[in-house]
Protein backbone atom coordinates (compact mmCIF):
# COMPACT_ATOMS: atom_id res chain seq x y z
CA UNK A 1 74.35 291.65 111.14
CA UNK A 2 74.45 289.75 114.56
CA UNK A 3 78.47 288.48 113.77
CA UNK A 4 79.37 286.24 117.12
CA UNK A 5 82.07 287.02 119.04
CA UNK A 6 84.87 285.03 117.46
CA UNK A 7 84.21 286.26 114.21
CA UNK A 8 84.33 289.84 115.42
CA UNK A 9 87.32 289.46 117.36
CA UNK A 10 89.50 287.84 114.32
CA UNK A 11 88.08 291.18 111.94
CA UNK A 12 89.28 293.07 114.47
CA UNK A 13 92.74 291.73 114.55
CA UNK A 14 92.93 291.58 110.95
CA UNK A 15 91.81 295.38 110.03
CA UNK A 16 94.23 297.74 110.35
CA UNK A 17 93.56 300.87 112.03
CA UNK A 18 92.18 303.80 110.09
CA UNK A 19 94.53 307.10 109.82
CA UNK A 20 91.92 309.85 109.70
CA UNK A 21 92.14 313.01 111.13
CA UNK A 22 89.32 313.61 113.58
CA UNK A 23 87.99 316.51 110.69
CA UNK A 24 88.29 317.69 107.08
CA UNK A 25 91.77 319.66 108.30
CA UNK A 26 93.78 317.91 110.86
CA UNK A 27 95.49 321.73 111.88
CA UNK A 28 92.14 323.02 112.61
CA UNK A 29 90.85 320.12 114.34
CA UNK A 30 93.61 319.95 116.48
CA UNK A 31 91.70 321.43 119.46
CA UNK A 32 87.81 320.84 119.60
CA UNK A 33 86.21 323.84 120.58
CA UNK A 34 82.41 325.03 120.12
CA UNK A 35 83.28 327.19 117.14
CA UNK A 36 84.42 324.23 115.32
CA UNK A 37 82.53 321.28 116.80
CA UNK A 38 80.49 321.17 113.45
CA UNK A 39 83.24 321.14 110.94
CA UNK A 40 85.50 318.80 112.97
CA UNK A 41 83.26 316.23 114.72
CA UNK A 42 81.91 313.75 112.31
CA UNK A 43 78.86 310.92 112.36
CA UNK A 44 80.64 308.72 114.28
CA UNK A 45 81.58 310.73 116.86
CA UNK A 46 78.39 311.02 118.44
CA UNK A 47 75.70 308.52 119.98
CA UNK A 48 72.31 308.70 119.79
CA UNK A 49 69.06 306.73 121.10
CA UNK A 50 66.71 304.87 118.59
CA UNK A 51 63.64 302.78 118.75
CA UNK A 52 63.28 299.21 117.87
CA UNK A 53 60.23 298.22 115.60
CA UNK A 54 59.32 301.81 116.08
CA UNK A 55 56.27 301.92 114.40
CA UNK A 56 54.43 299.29 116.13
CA UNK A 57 51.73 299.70 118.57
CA UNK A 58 50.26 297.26 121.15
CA UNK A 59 48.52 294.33 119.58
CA UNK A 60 44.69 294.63 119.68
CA UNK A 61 43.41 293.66 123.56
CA UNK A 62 40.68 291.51 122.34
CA UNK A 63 42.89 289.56 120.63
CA UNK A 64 45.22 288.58 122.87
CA UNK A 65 41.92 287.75 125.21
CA UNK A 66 41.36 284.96 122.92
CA UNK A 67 44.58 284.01 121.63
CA UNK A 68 45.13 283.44 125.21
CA UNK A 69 43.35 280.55 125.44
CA UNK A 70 45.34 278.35 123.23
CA UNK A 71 48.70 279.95 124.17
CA UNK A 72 49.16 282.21 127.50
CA UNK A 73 51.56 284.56 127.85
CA UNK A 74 51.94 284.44 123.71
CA UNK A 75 52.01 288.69 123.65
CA UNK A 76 54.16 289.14 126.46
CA UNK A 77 57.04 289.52 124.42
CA UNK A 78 55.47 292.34 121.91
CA UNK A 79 53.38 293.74 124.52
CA UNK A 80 55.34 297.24 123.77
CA UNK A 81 54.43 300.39 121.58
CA UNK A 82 56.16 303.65 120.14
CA UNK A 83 53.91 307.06 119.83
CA UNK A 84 54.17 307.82 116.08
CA UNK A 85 57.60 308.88 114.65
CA UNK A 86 57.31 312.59 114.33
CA UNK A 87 56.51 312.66 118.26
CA UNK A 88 59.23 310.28 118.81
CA UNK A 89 61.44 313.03 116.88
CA UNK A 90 60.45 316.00 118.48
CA UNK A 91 59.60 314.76 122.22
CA UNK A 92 62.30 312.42 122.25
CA UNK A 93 65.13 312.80 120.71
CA UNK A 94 64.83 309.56 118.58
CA UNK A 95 67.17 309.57 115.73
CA UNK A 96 67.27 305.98 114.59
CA UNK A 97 64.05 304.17 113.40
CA UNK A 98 63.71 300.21 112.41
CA UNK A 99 61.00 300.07 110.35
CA UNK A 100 59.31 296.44 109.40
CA UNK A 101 58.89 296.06 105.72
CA UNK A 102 56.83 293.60 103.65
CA UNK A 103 56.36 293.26 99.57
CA UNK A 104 52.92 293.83 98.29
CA UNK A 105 52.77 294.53 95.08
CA UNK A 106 48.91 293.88 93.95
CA UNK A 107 47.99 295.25 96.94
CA UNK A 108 45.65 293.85 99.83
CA UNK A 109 47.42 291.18 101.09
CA UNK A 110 47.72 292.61 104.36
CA UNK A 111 44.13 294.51 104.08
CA UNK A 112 42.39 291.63 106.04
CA UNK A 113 44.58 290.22 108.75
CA UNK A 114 43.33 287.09 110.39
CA UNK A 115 43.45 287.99 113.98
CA UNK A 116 41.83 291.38 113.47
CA UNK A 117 38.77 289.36 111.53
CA UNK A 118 39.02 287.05 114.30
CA UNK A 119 38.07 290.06 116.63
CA UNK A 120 36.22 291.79 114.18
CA UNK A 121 39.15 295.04 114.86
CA UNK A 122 37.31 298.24 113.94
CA UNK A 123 40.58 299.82 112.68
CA UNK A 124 40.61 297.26 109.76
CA UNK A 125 37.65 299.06 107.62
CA UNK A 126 39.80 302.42 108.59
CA UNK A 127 42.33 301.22 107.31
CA UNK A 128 41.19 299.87 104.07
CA UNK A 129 41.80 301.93 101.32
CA UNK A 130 45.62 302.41 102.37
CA UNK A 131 46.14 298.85 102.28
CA UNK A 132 44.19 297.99 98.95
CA UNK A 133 47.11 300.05 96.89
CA UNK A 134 49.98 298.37 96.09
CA UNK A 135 53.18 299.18 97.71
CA UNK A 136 55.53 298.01 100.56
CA UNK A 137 53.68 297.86 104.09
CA UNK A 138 55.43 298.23 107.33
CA UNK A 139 53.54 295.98 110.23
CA UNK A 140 55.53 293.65 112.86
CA UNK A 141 54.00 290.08 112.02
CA UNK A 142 51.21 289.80 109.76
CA UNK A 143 47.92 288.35 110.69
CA UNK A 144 48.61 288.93 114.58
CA UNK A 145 50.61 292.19 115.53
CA UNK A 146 49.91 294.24 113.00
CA UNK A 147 48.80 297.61 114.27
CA UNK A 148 51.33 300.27 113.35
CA UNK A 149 51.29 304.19 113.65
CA UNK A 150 51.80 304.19 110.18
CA UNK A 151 50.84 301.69 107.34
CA UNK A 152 52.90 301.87 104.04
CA UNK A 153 56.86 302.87 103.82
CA UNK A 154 55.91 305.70 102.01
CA UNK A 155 53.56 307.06 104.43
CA UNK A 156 56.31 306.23 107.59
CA UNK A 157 58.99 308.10 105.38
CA UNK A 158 56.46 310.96 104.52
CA UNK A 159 56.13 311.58 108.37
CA UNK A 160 59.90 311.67 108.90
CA UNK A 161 60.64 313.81 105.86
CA UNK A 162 58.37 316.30 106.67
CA UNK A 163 59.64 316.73 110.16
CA UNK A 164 63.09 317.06 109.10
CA UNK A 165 61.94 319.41 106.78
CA UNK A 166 60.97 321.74 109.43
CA UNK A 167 64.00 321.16 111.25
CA UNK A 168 66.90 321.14 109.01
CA UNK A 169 69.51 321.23 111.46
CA UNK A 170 68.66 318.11 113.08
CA UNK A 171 71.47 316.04 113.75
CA UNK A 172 71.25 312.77 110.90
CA UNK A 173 68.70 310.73 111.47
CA UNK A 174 69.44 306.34 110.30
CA UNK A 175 66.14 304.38 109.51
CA UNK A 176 67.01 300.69 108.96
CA UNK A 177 64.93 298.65 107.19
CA UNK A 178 64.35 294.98 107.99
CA UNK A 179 62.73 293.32 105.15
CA UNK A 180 60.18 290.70 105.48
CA UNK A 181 58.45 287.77 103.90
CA UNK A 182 58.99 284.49 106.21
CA UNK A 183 56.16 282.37 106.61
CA UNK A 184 54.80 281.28 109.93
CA UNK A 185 53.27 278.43 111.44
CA UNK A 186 49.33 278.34 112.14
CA UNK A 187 48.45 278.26 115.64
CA UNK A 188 44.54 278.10 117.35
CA UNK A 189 42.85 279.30 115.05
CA UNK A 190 45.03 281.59 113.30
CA UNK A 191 46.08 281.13 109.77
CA UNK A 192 48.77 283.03 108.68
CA UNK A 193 48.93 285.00 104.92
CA UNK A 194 52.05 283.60 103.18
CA UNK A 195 54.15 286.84 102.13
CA UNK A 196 55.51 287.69 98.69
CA UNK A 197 59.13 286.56 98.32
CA UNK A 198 61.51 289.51 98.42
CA UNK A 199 64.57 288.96 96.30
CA UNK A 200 67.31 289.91 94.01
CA UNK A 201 64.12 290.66 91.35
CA UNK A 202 62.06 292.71 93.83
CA UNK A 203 64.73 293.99 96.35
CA UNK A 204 64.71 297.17 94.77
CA UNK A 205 61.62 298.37 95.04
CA UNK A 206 62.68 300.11 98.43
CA UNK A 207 65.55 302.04 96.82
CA UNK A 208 62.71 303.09 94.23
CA UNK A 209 60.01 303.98 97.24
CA UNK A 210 62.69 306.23 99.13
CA UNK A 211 63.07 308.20 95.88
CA UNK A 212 59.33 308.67 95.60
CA UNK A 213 59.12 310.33 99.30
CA UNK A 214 62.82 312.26 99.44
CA UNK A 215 64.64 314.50 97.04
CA UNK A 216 68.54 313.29 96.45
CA UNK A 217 70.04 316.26 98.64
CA UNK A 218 68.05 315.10 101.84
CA UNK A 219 69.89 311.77 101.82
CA UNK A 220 73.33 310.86 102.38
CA UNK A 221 74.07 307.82 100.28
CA UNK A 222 77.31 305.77 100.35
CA UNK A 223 77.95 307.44 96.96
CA UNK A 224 77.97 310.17 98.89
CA UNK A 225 80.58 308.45 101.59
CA UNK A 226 82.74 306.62 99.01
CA UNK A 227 83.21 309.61 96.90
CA UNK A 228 86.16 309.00 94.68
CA UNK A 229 87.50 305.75 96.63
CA UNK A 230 87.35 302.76 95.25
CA UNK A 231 85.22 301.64 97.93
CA UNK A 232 82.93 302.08 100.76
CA UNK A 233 85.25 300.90 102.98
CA UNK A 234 88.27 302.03 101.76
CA UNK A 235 87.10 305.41 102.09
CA UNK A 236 85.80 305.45 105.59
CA UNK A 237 89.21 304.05 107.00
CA UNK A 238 91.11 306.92 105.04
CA UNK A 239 88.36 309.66 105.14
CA UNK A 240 85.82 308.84 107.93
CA UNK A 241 82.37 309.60 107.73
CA UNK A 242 80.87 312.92 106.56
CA UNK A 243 81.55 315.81 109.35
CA UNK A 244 78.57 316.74 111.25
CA UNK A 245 78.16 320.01 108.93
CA UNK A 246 78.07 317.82 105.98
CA UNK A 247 75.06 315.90 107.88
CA UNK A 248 72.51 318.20 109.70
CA UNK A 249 69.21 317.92 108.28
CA UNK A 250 69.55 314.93 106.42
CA UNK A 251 68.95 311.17 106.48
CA UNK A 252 70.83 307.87 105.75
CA UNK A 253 69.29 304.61 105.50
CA UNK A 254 70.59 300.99 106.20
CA UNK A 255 69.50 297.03 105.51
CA UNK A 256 68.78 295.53 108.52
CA UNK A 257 68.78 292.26 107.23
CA UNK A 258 72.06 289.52 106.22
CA UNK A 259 71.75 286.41 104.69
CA UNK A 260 69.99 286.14 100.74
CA UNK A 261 69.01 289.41 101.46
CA UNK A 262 71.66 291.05 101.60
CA UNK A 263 73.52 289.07 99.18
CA UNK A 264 70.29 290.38 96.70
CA UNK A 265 70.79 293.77 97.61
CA UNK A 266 74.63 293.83 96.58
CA UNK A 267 73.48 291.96 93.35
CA UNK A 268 74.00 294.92 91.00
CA UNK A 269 77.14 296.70 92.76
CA UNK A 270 78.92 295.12 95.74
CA UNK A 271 80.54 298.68 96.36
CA UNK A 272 76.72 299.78 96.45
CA UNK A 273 77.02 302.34 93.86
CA UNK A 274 73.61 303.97 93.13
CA UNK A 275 72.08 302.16 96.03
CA UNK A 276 69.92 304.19 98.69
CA UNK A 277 71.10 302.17 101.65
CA UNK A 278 74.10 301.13 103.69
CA UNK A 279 74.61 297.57 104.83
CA UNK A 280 75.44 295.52 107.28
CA UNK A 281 77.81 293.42 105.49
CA UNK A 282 81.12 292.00 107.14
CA UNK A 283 84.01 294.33 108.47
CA UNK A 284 86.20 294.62 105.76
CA UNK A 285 84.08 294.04 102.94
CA UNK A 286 84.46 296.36 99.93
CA UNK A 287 80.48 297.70 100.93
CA UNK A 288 80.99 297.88 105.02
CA UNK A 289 80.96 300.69 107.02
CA UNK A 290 77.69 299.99 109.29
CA UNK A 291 77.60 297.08 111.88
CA UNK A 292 74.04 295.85 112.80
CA UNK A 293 75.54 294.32 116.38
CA UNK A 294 72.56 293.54 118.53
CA UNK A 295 73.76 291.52 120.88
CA UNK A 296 75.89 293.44 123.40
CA UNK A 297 75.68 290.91 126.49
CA UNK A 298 78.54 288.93 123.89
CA UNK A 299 80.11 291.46 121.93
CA UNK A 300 80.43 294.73 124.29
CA UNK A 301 84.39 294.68 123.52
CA UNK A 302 84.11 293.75 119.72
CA UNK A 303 81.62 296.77 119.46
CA UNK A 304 84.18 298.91 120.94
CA UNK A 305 87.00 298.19 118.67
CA UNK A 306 84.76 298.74 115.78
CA UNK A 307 83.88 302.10 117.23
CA UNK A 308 87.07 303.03 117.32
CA UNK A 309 88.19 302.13 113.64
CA UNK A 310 85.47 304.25 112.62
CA UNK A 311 82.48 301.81 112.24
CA UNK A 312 78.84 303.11 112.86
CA UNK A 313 77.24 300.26 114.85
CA UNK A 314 73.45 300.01 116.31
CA UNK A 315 72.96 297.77 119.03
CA UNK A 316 70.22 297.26 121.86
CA UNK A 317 70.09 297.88 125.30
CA UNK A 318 66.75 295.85 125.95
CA UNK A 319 65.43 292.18 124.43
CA UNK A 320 62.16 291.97 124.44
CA UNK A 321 60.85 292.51 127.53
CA UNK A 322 63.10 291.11 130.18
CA UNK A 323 64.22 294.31 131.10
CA UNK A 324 61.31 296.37 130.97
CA UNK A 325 59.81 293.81 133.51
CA UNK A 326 62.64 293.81 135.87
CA UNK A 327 64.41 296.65 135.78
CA UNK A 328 67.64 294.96 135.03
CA UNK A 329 69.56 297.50 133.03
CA UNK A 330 73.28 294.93 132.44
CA UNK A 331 71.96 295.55 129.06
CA UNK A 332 71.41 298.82 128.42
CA UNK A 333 74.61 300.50 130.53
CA UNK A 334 76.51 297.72 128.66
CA UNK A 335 75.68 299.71 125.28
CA UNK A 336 75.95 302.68 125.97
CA UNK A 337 79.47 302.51 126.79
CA UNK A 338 80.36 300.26 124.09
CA UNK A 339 80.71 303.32 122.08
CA UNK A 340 77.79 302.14 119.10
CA UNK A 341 76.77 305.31 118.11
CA UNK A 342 72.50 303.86 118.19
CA UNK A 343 71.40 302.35 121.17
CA UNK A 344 68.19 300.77 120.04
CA UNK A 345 65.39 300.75 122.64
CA UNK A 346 61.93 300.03 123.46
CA UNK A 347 61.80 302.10 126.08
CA UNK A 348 62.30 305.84 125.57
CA UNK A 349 60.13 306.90 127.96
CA UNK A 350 59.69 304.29 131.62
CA UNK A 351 58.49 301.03 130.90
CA UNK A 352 54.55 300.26 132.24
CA UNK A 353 55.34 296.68 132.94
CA UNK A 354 56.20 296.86 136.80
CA UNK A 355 59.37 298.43 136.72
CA UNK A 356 60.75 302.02 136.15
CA UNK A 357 63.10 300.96 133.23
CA UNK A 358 63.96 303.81 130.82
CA UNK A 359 66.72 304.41 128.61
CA UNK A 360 68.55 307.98 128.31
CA UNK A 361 71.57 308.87 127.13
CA UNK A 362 73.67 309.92 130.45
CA UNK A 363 75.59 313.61 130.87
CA UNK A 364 73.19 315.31 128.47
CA UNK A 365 69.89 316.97 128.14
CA UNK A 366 69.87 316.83 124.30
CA UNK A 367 69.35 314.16 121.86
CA UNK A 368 72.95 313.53 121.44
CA UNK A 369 75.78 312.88 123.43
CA UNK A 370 80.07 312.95 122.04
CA UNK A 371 80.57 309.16 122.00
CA UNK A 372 82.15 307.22 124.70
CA UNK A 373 84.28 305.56 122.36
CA UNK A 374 84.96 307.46 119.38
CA UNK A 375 84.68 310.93 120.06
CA UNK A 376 87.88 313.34 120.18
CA UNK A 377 89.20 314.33 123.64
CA UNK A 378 87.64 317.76 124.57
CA UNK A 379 84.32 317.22 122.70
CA UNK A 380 81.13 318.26 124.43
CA UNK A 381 77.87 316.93 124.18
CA UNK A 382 76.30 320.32 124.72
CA UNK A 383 77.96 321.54 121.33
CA UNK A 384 75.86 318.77 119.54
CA UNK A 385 72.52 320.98 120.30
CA UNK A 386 70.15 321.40 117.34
């Protein structure tokens, strides 16, 4: 949810709060040492790096040769690309993924995209058989950047699963899912496919494909979260999140998007009872608990008083390419003190578009650090090791 500033500033005045103890027993907890770390520190507590669009690769060259010549410059802004997600987990230390996510449910609407016919791309025949079946397909914009690491949700999810698998005491890793069927305007001589609607009859469908790929156990749910509460958010601003013991080694997924689709997805439950993701819906709201704040140039201070009532937020620290061309980094040391516990990037590793911008999360060498924000006085970041 990109709230603007206003809006986040009156939910802040008008939540109170929350009274948790920083762990499960506030006696124990009272001290944060690296015996306890695990059973006292929870989800929030800790900030981590994540990718933006991170299964996307660089648009095919000899397309944007010829696209160029009815609109210049028109890649410059998705000139960027991710190496596939299980070397973004174990090189580095990505534990947020925003995956792209479009309804086809025939299969093959996606099997021949325009600009790769236009070039006559040689991964298209490659690629043909995975995107014949039906299923939900994960690409950037269809018809023009379109090139992922990996094709179909399942297949992206697959990939994740089985590296957590292997390493079950990974700290939890959030994969937000934007979903996507807005139709776009020909250009040149590109003409777009018009996507399949996804809505309140539909929606589901990615609840159903995450069951096909994980078991029940490898998930943490806001079933899980609520517990006994009435709600979502009643629960986090008594309980808190789930302690870091509760969450090694598994997964938790969240709606990107706002709007009708988000409204669709709280169609059956607003408390999101038997859903598979979290949402981004407005602080306070019976189902809230996860802020999607991107913009942190406008809402650095909002993001911080979230943090601190116990909100997990994901925000960027680089839009699209400004920084990666300049070096500027307002951006990026803006969010990582704002205390959101995923700092969305694009650049993990330095940027190859003339400057040496990089993201990292400062005073560690591990894939987590004890949030700026949120954490409990005396917490390490070296006790957050997997």
């Amino acid at each position: 949810m990109n709230i603007t500033l206003p809006a986040l500033l009156v939910g802040a005045l008008l939540l109170p709060l929350p009274t948790v103890a920083v762990g499960g027993d506030a006696d124990a907890c009272a001290g944060i040492t690296a015996n306890n770390a695990d059973q006292c520190l929870r989800l929030n507590h800790v900030q981590v790096l994540g990718t933006h669009n991170s299964y996307k690769r660089l648009p095919a060259p000899a397309l944007i040769s010829l696209l160029n010549n009815y609109r210049d410059g028109w890649a410059d802004d998705i000139s960027y690309q991710h190496r596939p997600l299980p070397e973004q987990l174990e090189m580095l230390g990505i534990r947020q993924f925003e995956l792209d996510v479009f309804a086809d449910p025939d299969g093959g609407l996606f099997s021949e995209p325009a600009g790769g016919v236009l070039v006559d791309d040689p991964e298209l025949g490659r690629n043909r058989a995975e995107m014949d079946a039906p299923g939900l397909k994960v690409l950037h914009s269809q018809d023009l950047d379109y090139r992922t690491t990996c094709l179909t949700l399942i297949a992206c999810l697959t990939q994740i699963r089985d590296w957590s698998a292997h390493n079950p005491t990974h700290l939890p890793i959030m994969i937000m899912l934007e979903l996507k069927d807005g139709a776009r305007q020909d250009w040149g001589p590109l003409r777009y496919t018009t996507p399949h609607t996804i809505d309140a009859n539909n929606i589901f469908t990615v609840d159903e494909e995450i069951w096909q790929v994980f078991e029940r156990d490898h998930v943490m749910t806001p079933d899980d979260v609520r517990g006994d509460y009435a709600t979502l958010h009643g629960a986090l601003m008594a309980e808190g999140w789930p302690t870091l013991a509760q969450s090694r080694g598994k997964v938790l997924f969240a709606l990107d998007n706002t709007g009708r689709h988000l409204t669709d997805y709280l169609s059956r439950s607003p408390i999101l009872a038997g859903r598979a993701l979290f949402v981004s819906a407005e602080p306070g709201h019976p189902a809230s608990g996860f802020l999607k704040m991107n913009n942190v140039i406008a809402d650095a201070d909002a993001i911080s008083s979230f943090a601190e009532q116990g909100y997990l937020i994901r925000t960027r620290s680089d839009v699209p390419s400004h920084e990666a061309r300049t070096g500027d980094t307002t951006r990026r040391d803006l969010a990582l003190a704002s205390g959101a516990q995923y700092i969305s990037t694009d650049y993990a590793e330095p940027s190859p578009l003339g400057s040496d911008y990089q993201v990292i999360l400062p005073g560690t060498e591990g894939v987590a650090r004890c949030n700026p924000v949120s954490a409990p006085a005396g917490c390490d970041s070296e006790w957050l090791s997997e």
